[in-house]
Protein backbone atom coordinates (compact mmCIF):
# COMPACT_ATOMS: atom_id res chain seq x y z
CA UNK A 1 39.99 31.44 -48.06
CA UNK A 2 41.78 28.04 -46.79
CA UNK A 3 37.96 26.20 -47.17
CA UNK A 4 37.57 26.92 -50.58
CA UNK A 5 41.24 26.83 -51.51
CA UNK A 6 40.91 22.88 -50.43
CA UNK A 7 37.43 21.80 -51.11
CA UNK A 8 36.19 23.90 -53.58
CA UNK A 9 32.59 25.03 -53.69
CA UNK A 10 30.40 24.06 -50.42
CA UNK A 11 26.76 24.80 -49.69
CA UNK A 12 27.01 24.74 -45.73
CA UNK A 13 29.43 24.55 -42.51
CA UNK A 14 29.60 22.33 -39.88
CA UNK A 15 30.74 23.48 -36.59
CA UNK A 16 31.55 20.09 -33.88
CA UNK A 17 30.18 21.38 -30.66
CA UNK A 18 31.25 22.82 -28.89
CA UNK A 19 35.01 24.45 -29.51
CA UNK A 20 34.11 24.26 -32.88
CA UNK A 21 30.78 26.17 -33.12
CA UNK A 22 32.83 29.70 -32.73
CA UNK A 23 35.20 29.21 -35.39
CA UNK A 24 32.53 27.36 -37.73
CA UNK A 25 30.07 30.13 -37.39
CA UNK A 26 32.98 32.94 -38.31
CA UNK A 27 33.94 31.10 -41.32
CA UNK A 28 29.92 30.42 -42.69
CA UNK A 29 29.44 34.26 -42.34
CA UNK A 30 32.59 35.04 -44.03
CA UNK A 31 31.63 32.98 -47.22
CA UNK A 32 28.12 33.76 -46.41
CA UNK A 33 26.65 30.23 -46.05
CA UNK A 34 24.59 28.56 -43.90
CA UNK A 35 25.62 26.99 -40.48
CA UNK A 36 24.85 23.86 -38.64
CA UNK A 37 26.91 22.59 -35.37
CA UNK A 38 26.90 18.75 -34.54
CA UNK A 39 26.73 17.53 -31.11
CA UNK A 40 28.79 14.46 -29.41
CA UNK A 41 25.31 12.79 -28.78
CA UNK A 42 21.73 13.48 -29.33
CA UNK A 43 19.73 16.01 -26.84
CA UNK A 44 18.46 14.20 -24.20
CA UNK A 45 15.18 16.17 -24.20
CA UNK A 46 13.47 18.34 -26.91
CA UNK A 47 13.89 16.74 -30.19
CA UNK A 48 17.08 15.10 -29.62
CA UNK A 49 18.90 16.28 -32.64
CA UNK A 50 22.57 15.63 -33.05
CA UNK A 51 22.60 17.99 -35.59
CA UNK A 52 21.44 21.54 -35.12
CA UNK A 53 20.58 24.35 -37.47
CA UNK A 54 18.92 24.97 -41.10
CA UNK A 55 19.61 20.88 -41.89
CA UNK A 56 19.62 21.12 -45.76
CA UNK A 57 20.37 17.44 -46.12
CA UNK A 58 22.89 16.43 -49.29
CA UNK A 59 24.56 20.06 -49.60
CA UNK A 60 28.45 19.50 -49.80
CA UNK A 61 29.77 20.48 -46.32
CA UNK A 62 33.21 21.32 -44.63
CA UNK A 63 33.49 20.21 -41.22
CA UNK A 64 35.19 23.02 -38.41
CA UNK A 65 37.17 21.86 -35.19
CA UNK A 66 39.21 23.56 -33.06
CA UNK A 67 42.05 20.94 -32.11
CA UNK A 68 42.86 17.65 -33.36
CA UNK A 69 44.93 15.09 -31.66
CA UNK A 70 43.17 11.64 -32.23
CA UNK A 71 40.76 12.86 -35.01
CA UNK A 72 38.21 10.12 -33.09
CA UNK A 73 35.49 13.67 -31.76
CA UNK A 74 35.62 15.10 -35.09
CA UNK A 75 35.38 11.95 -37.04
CA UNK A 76 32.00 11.01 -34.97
CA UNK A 77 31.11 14.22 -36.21
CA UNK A 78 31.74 13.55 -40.05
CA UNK A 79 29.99 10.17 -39.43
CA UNK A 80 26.60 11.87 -37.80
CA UNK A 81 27.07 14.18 -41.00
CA UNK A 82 27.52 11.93 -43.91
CA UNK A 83 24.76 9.83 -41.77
CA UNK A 84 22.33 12.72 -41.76
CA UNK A 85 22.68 12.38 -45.93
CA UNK A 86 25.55 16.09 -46.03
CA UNK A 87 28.22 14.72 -48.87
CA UNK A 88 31.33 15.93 -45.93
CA UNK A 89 33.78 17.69 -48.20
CA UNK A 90 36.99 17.66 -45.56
CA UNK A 91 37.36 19.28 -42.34
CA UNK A 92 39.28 22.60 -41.46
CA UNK A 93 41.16 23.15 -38.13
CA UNK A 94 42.80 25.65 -36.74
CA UNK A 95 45.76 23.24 -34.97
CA UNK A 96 47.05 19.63 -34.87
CA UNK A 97 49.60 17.70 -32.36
CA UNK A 98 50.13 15.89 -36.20
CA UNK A 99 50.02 12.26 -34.49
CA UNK A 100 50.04 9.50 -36.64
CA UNK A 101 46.51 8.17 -35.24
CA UNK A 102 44.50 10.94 -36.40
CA UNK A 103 46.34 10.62 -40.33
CA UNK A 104 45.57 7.26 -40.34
CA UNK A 105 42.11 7.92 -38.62
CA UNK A 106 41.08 10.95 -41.14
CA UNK A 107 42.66 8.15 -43.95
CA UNK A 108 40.77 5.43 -42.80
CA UNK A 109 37.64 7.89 -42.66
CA UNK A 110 37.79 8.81 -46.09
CA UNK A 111 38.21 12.30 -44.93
CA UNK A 112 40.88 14.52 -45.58
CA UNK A 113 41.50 17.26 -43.63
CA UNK A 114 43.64 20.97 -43.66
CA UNK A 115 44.85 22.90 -40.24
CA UNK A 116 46.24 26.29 -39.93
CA UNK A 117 48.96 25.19 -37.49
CA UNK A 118 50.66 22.46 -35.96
CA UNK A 119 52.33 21.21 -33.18
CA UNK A 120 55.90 21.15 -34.82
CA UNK A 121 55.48 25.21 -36.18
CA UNK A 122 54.56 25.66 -32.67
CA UNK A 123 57.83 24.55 -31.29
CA UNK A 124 59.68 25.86 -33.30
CA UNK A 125 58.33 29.27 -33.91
CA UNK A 126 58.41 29.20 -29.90
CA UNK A 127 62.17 28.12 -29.95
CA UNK A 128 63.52 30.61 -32.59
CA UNK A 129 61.52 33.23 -30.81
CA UNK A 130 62.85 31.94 -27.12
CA UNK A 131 59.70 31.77 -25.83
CA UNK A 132 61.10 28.46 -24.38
CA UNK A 133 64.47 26.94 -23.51
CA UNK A 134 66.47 25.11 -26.01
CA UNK A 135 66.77 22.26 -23.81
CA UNK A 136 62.55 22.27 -23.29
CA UNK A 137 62.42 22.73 -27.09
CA UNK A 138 63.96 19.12 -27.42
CA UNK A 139 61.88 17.94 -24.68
CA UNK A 140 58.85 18.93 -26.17
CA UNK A 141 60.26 17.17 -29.41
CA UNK A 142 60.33 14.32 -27.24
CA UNK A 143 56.97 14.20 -25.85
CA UNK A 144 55.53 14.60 -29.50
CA UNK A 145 57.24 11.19 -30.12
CA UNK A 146 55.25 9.35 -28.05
CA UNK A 147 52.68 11.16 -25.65
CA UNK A 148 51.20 8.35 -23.61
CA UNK A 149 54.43 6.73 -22.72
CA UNK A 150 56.35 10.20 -22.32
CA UNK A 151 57.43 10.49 -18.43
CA UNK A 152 56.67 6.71 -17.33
């Protein structure tokens, strides 16, 4: 399995609520270990955890997400983890728009991180397959360039 293949031997996963909780909670049970989700901020009634589950503080844990594009949601995640006193292994995604932010985010972050897709095998499995247009195919290259100024 892709979370052992890259960070070895873990003792819990993280799901970052709430895309993440699905995926996170499929992979735990698969390599039958214990799950905990973290959310964006703390309840605002009950206890107010930010982190939810069986919280076995210091076990080696591998962060799920969904989607990465900035990194910044699941990196305030690893934070509230490594916070909490969990020794954050790396975090597993299932797809990234592979923007230069979120490498030099995860980087900064001491974090590294694994995806089953990306942006660029989406385009061009989608091209060679004609899902889409040639023509959209370099337009989409395009808009991978440089998303926030793309169209202005």
């Amino acid at each position: 399995m892709l979370v052992q293949d890259k960070f070895g031997s873990v003792g819990c996963i993280a799901g970052v609520a709430t895309a993440g909780i699905p995926q996170g909670v499929l992979v735990a049970q698969e390599l039958g270990l214990p799950f905990i989700y973290v959310r964006s901020k703390p309840k605002d009634h009950g206890t107010g955890n930010l982190i939810e589950g069986d919280v076995l503080t210091g076990k080696r844990v591998v962060v799920i997400e969904d989607l990465i594009s900035t990194g910044k949601s699941s990196l305030q995640a690893v934070e509230a983890l490594r916070d909490a006193g969990y020794d954050v292994a790396g975090l597993a995604a299932i797809f990234t728009y592979g923007f230069d932010v979120a490498e030099d985010n995860f980087k900064r972050a001491n974090c590294p991180f694994v995806t089953l897709s990306n942006y660029n095998a989406l385009i061009k499995y989608a091209g060679d397959n004609q899902y889409i247009a040639p023509n959209d195919v370099e337009l989409l290259k395009q808009w991978r360039e440089n998303p926030a100024e793309w169209g202005i």
